[in-house]
C-alpha atoms as a PDB file:
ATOM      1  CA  UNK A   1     -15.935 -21.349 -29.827  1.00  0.00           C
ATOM      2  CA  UNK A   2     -17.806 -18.656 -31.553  1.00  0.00           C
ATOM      3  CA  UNK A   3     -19.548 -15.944 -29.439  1.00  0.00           C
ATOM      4  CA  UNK A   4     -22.144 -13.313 -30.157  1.00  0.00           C
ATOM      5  CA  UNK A   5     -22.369 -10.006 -28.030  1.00  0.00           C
ATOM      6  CA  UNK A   6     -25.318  -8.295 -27.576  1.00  0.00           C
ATOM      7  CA  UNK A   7     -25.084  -4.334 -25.623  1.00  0.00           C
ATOM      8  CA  UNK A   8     -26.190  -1.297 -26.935  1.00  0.00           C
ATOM      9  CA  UNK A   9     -22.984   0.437 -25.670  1.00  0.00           C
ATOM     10  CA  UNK A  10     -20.510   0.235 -27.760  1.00  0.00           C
ATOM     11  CA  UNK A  11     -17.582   0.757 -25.684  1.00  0.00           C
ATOM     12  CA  UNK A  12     -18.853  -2.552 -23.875  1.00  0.00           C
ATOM     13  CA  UNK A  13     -18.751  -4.353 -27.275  1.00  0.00           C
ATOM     14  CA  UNK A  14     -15.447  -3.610 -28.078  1.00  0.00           C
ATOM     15  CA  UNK A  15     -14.084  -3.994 -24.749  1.00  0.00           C
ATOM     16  CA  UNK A  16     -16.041  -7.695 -24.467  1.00  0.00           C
ATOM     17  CA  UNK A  17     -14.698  -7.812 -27.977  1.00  0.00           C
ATOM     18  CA  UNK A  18     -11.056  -7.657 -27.107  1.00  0.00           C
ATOM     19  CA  UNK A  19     -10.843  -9.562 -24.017  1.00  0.00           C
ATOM     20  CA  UNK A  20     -12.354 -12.488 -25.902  1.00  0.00           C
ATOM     21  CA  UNK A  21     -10.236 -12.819 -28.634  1.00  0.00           C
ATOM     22  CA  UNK A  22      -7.334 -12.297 -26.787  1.00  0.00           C
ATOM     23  CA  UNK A  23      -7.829 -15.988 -26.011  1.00  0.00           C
ATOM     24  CA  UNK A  24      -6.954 -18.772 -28.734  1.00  0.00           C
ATOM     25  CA  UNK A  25      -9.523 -20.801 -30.439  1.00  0.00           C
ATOM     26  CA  UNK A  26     -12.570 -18.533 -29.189  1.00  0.00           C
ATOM     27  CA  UNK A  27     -13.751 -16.318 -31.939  1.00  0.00           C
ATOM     28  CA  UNK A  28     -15.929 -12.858 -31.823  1.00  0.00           C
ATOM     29  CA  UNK A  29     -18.713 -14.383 -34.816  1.00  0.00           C
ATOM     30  CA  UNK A  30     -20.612 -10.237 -34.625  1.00  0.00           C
ATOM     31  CA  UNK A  31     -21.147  -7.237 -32.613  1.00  0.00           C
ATOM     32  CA  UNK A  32     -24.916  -6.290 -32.316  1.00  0.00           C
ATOM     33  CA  UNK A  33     -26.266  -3.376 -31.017  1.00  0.00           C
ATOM     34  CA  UNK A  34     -29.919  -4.139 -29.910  1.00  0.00           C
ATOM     35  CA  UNK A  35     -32.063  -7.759 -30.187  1.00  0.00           C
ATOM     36  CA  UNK A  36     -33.283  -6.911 -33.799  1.00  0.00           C
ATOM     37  CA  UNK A  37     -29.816  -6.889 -35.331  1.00  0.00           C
ATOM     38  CA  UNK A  38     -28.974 -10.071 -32.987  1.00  0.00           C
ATOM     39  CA  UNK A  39     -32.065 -11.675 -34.283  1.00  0.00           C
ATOM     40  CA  UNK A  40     -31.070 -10.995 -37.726  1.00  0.00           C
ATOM     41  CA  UNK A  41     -27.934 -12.271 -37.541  1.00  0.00           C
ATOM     42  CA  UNK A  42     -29.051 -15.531 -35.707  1.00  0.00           C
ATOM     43  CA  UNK A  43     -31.182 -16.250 -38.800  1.00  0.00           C
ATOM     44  CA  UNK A  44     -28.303 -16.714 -41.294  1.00  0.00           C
ATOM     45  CA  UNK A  45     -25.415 -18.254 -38.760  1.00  0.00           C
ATOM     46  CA  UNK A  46     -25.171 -20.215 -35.562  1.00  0.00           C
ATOM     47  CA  UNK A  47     -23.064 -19.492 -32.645  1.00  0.00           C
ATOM     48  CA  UNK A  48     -21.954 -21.530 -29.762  1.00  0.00           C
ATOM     49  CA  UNK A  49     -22.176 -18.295 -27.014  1.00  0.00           C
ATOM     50  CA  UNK A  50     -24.420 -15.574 -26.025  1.00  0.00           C
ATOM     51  CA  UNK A  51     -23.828 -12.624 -24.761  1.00  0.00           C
ATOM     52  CA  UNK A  52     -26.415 -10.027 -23.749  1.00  0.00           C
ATOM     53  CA  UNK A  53     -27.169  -7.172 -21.888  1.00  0.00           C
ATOM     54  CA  UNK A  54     -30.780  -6.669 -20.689  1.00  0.00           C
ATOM     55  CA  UNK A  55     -32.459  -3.366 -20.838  1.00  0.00           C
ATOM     56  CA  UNK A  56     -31.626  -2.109 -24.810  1.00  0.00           C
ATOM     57  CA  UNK A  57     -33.577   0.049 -27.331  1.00  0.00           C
ATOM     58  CA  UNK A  58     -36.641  -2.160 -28.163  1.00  0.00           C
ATOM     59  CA  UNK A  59     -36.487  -5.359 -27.172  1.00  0.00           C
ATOM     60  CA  UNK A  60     -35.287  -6.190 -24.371  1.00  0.00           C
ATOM     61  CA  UNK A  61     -32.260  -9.382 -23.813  1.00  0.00           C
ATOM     62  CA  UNK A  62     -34.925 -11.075 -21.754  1.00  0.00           C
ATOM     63  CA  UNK A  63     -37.225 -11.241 -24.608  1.00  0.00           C
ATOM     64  CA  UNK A  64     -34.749 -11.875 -26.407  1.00  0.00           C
ATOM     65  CA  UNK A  65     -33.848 -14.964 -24.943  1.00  0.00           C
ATOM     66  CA  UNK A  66     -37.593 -15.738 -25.235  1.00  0.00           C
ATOM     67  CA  UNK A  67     -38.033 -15.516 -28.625  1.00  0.00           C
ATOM     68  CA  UNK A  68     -34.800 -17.959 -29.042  1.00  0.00           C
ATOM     69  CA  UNK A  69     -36.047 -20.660 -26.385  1.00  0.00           C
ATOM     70  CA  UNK A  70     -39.463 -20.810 -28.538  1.00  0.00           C
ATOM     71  CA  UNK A  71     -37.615 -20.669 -31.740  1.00  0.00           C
ATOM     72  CA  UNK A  72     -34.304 -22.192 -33.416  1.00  0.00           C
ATOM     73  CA  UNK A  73     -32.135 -21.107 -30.973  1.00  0.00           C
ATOM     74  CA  UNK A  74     -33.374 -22.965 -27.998  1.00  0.00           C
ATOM     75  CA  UNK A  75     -29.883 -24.326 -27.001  1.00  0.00           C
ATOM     76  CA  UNK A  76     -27.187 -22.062 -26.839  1.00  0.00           C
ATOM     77  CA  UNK A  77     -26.252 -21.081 -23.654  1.00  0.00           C
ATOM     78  CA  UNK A  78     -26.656 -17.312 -22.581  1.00  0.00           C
ATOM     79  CA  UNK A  79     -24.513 -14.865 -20.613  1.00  0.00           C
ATOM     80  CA  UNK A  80     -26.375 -12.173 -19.158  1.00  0.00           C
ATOM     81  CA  UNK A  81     -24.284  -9.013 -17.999  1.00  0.00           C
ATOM     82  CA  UNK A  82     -26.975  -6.319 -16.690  1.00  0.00           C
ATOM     83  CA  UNK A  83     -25.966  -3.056 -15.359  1.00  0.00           C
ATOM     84  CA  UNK A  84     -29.225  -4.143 -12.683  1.00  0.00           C
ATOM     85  CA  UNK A  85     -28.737  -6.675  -9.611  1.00  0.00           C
ATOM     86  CA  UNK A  86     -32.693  -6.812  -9.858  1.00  0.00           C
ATOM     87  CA  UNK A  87     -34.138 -10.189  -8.058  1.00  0.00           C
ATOM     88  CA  UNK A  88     -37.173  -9.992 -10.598  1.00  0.00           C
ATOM     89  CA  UNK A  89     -34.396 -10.035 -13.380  1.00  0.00           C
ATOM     90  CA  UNK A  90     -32.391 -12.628 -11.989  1.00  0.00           C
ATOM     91  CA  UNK A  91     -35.189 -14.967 -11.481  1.00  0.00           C
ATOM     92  CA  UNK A  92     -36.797 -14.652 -14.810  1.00  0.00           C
ATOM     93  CA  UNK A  93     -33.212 -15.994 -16.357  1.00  0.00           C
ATOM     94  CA  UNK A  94     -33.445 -18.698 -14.161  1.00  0.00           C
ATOM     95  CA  UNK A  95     -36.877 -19.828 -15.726  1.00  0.00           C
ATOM     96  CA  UNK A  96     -35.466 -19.071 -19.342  1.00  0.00           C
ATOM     97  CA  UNK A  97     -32.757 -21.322 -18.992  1.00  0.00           C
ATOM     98  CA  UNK A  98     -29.865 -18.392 -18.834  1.00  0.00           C
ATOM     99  CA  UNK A  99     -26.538 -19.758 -18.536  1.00  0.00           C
ATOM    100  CA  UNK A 100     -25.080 -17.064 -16.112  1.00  0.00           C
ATOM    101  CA  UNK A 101     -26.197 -13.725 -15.063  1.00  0.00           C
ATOM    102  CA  UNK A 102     -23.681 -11.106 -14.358  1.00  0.00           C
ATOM    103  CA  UNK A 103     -23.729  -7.623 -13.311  1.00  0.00           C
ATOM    104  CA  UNK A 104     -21.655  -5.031 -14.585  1.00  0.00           C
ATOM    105  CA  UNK A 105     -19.231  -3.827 -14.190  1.00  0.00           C
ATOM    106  CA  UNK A 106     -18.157  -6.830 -14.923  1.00  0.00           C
ATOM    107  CA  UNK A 107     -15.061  -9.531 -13.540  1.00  0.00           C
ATOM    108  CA  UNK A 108     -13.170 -10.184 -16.446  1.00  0.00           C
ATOM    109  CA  UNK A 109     -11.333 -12.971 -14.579  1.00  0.00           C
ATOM    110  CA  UNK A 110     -14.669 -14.377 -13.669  1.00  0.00           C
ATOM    111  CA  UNK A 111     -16.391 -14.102 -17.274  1.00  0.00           C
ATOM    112  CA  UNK A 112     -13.091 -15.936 -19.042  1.00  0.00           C
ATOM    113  CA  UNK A 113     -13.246 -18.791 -16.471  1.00  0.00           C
ATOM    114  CA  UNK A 114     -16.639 -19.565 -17.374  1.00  0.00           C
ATOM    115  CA  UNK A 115     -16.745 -19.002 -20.904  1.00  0.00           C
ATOM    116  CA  UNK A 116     -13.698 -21.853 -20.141  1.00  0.00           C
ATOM    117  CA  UNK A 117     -16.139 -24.199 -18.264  1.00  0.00           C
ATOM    118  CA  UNK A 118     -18.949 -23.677 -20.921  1.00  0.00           C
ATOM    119  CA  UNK A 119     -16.950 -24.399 -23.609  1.00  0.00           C
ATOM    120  CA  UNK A 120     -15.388 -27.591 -21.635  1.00  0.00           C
ATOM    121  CA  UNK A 121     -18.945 -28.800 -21.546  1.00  0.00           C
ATOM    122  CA  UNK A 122     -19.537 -28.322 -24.923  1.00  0.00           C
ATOM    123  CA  UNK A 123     -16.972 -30.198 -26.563  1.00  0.00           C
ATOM    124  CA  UNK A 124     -17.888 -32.538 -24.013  1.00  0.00           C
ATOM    125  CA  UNK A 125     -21.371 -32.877 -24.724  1.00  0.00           C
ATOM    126  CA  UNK A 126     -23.023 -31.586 -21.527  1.00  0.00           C
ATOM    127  CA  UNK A 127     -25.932 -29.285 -21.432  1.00  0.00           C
ATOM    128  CA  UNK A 128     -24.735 -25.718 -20.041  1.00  0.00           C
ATOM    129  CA  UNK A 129     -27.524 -26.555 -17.374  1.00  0.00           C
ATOM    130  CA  UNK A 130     -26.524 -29.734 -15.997  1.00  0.00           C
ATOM    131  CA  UNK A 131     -26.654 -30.386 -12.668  1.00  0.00           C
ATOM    132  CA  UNK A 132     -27.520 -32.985  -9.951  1.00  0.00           C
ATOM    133  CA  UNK A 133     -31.161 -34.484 -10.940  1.00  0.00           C
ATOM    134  CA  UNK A 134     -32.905 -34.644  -7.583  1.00  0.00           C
ATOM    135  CA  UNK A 135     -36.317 -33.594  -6.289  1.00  0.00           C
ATOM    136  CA  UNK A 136     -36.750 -29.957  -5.766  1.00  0.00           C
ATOM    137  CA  UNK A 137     -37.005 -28.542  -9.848  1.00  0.00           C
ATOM    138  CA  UNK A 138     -35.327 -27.273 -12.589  1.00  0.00           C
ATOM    139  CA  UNK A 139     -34.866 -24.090 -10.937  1.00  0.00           C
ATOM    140  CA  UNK A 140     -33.307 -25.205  -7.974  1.00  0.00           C
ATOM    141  CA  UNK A 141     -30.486 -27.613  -9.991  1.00  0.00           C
ATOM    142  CA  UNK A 142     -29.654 -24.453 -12.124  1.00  0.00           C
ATOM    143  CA  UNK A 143     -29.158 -22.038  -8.851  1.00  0.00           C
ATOM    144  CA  UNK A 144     -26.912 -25.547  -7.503  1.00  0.00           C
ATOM    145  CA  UNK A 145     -25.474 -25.132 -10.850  1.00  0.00           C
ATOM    146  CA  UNK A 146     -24.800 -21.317 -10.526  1.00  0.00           C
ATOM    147  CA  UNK A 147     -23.187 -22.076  -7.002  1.00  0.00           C
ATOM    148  CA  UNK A 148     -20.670 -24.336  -8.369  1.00  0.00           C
ATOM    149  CA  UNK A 149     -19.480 -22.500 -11.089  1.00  0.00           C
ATOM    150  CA  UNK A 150     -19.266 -19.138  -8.747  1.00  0.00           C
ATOM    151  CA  UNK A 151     -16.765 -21.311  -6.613  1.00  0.00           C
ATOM    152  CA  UNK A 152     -15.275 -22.689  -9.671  1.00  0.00           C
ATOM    153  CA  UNK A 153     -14.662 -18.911 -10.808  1.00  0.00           C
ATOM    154  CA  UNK A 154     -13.471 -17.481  -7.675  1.00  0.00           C
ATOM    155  CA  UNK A 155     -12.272 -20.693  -5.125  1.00  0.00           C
ATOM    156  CA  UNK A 156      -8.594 -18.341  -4.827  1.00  0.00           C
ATOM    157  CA  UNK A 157     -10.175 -15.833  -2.960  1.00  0.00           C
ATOM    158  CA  UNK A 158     -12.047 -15.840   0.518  1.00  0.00           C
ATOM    159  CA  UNK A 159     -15.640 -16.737  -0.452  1.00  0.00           C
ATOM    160  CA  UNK A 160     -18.633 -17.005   2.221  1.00  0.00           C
ATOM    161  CA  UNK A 161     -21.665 -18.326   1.829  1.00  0.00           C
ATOM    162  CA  UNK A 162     -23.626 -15.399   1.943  1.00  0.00           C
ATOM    163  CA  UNK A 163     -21.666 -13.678  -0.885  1.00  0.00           C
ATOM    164  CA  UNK A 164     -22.543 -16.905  -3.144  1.00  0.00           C
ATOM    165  CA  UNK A 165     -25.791 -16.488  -2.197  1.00  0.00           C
ATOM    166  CA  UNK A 166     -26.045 -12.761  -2.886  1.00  0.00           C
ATOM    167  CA  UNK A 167     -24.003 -13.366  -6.067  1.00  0.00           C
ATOM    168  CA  UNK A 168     -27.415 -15.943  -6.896  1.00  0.00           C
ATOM    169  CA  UNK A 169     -29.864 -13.322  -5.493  1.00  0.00           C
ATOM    170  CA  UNK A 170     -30.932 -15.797  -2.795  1.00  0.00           C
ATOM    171  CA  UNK A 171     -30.831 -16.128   0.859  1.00  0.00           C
ATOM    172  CA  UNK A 172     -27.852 -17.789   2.902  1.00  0.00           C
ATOM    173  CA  UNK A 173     -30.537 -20.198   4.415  1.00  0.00           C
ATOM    174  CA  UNK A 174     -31.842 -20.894   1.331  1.00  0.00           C
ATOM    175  CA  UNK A 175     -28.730 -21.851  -0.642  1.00  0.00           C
ATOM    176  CA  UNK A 176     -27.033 -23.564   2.187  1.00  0.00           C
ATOM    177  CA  UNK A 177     -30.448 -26.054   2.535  1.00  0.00           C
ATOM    178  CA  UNK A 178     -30.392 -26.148  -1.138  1.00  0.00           C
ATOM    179  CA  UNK A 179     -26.622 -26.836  -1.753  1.00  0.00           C
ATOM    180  CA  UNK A 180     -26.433 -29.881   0.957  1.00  0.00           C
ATOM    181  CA  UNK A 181     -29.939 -31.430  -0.390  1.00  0.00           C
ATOM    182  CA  UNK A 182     -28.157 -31.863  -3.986  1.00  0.00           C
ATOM    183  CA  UNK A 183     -24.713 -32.194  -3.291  1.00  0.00           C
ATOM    184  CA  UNK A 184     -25.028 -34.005  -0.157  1.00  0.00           C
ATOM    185  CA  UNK A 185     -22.661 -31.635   1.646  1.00  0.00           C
ATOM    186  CA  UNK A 186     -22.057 -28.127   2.759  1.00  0.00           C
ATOM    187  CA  UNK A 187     -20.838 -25.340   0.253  1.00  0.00           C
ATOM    188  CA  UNK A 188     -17.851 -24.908   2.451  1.00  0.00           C
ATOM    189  CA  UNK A 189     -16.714 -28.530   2.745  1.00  0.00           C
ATOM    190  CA  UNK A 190     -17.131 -28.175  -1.651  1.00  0.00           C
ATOM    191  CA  UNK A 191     -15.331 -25.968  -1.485  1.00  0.00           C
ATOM    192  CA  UNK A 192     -12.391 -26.912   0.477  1.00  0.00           C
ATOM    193  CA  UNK A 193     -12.441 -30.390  -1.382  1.00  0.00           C
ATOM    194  CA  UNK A 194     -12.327 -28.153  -4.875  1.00  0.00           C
ATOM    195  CA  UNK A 195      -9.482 -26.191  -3.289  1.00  0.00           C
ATOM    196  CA  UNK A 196      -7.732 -29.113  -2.294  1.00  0.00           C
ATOM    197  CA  UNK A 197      -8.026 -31.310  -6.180  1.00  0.00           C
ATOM    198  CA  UNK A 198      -7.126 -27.741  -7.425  1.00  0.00           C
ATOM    199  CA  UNK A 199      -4.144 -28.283  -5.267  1.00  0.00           C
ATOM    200  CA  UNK A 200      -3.217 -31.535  -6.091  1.00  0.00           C
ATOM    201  CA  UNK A 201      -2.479 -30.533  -9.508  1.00  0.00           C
ATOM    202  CA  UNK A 202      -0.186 -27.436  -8.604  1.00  0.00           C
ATOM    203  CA  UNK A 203       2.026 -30.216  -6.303  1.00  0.00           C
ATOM    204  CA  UNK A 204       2.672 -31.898  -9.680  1.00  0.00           C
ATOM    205  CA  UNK A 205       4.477 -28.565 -11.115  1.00  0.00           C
ATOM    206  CA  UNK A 206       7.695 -28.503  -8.950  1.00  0.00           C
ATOM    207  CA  UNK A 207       8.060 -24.681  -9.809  1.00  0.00           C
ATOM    208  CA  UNK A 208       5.667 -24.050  -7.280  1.00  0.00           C
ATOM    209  CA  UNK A 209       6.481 -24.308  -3.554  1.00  0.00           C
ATOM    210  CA  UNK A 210       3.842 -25.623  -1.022  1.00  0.00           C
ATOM    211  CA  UNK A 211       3.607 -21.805   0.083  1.00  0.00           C
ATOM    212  CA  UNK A 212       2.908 -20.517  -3.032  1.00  0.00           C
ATOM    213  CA  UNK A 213       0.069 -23.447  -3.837  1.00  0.00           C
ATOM    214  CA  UNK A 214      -1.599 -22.484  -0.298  1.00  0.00           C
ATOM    215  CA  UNK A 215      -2.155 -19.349  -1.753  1.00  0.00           C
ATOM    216  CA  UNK A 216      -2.696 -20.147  -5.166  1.00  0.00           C
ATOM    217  CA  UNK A 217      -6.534 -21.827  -3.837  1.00  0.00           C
ATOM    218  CA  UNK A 218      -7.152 -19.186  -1.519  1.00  0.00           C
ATOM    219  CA  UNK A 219      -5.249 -19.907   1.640  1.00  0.00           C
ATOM    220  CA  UNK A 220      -3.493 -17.505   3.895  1.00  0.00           C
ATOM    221  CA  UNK A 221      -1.861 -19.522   5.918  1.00  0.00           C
ATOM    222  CA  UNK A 222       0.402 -21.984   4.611  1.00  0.00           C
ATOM    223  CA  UNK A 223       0.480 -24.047   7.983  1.00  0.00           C
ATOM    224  CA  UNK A 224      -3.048 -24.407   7.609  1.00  0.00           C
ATOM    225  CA  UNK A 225      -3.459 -25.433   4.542  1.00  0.00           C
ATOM    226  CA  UNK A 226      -0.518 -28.743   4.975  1.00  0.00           C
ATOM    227  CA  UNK A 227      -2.690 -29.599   7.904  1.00  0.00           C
ATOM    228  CA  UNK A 228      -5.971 -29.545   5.962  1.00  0.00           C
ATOM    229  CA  UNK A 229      -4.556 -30.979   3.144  1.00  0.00           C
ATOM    230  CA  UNK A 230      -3.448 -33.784   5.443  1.00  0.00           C
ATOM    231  CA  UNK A 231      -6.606 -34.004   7.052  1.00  0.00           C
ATOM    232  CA  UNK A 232      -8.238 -34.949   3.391  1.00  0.00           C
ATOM    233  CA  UNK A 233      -5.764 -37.286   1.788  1.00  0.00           C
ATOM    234  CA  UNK A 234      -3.911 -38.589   4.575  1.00  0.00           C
ATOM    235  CA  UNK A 235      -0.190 -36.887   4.177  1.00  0.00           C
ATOM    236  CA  UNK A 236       0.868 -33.201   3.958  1.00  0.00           C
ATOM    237  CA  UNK A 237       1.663 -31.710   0.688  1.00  0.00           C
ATOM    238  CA  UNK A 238       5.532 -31.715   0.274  1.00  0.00           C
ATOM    239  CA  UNK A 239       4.781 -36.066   1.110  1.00  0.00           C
ATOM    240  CA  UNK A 240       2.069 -35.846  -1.666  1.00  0.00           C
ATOM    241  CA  UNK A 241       4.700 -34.291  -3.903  1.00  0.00           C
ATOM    242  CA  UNK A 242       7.831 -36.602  -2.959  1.00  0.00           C
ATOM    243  CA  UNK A 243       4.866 -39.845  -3.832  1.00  0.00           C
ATOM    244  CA  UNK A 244       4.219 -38.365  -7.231  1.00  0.00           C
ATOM    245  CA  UNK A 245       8.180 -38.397  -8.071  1.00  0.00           C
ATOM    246  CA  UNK A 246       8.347 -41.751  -7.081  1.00  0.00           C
ATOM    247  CA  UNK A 247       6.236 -43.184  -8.946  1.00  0.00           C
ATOM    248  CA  UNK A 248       7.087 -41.486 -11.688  1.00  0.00           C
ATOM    249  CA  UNK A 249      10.396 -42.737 -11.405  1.00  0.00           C
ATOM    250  CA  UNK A 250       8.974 -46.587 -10.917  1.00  0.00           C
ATOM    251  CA  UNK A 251       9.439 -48.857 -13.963  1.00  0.00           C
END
């Protein structure tokens, strides 16, 4: 996956720079100090990633991404990481399309896993923006969107609703109406049902003991997490485990 980065600092270049290719198959294409020099370089290669900071000598990322929606570039998915948690900001990368917007300083942990998911989606064929096709807009799937992939990002931590929504720049009320009208649940219940197919996997690995999973997808308590995990599929977790061996060992 080749990714440009945009940021008229360079010590953020370099430092985006090296935490990127420190992963395999994901590839730095150029460095660019302001939108002219990105623009430049966009008109003699193609890159799978954006990244771009907003406020930079000139034009700005925002108009940046403009000029690429109305030109060639229309398709590549953009990561915004502003130094500004500015609604007015926020919402105008909703309406361009953006793929994520970040503030900085920035969660490295959080920018890998989605540069993970985006690049998941690409090889699969999936628009960056996809999301659940209901009534309610464009803008309201993408903040849906944004939701999910904050939970996918961070579901090993404690997460509440309002710090989704003020990760979204949006009110509590407003994403927990939004979340159940296209998901047909509650963020919570999501994300208990993510933390529990997250779970399922680690019970395949037999290095890992049921305590360690529980905290692995963001449970403290070990006891409550069997019983939940019960709750959802019927048998507690060490059960779930001793089923997998067995039918691996079936002929």
């Amino acid at each position: 996956m080749r990714i440009l980065i945009i940021d008229d600092e360079e010590r953020i270049r370099q430092g985006l720079s090296r935490l990127i290719s420190s992963q395999p198959r994901w590839t730095v294409s150029a460095l660019c100090p302001d939108a002219g020099a990105a623009l430049a370089y966009l008109a003699e290669n193609t890159v799978d990633v954006i990244i771009t900071d907003i406020r930079m000598p000139g034009m700005s990322g925002l108009d940046l991404i403009q000029r690429l929606r109305d030109g060639s570039g229309g398709e590549v998915p953009i990561i915004i990481l502003s130094g500004y948690a500015d609604f007015h900001y926020a919402q105008r990368a909703i309406e361009l399309g953006v793929a994520k917007y970040m503030t900085k300083p920035t969660n490295p942990r959080e920018l890998l896993a989605f540069l993970s998911q985006l690049e998941g989606r690409l090889e699969t064929g999936r628009t960056v923006s996809e999301a659940p096709r209901q009534e309610g807009g464009e803008v309201a799937n993408l903040l849906v969107a944004r939701a999910i992939d904050y939970l996918e990002a961070h579901y090993q931590e404690k997460i509440s609703l309002r710090e989704v929504a003020a990760a979204l720049y949006i009110s509590p009320n407003y994403l927990s109406e939004l979340f159940r009208r296209h998901t047909g649940q509650t963020l919570s219940d999501y994300l208990q049902r993510l933390r529990m197919e997250k779970a399922r996997r680690y019970l395949g690995d037999v290095r890992y003991k049921v305590s360690d999973i529980a905290r692995l997808v963001g449970f403290t308590d070990s006891r409550y997490f069997s019983s939940s995990f019960k709750k959802l599929y019927g048998m507690r977790p060490l059960d779930y485990r001793n089923s997998l061996a067995v039918r691996e060992e079936e002929p």
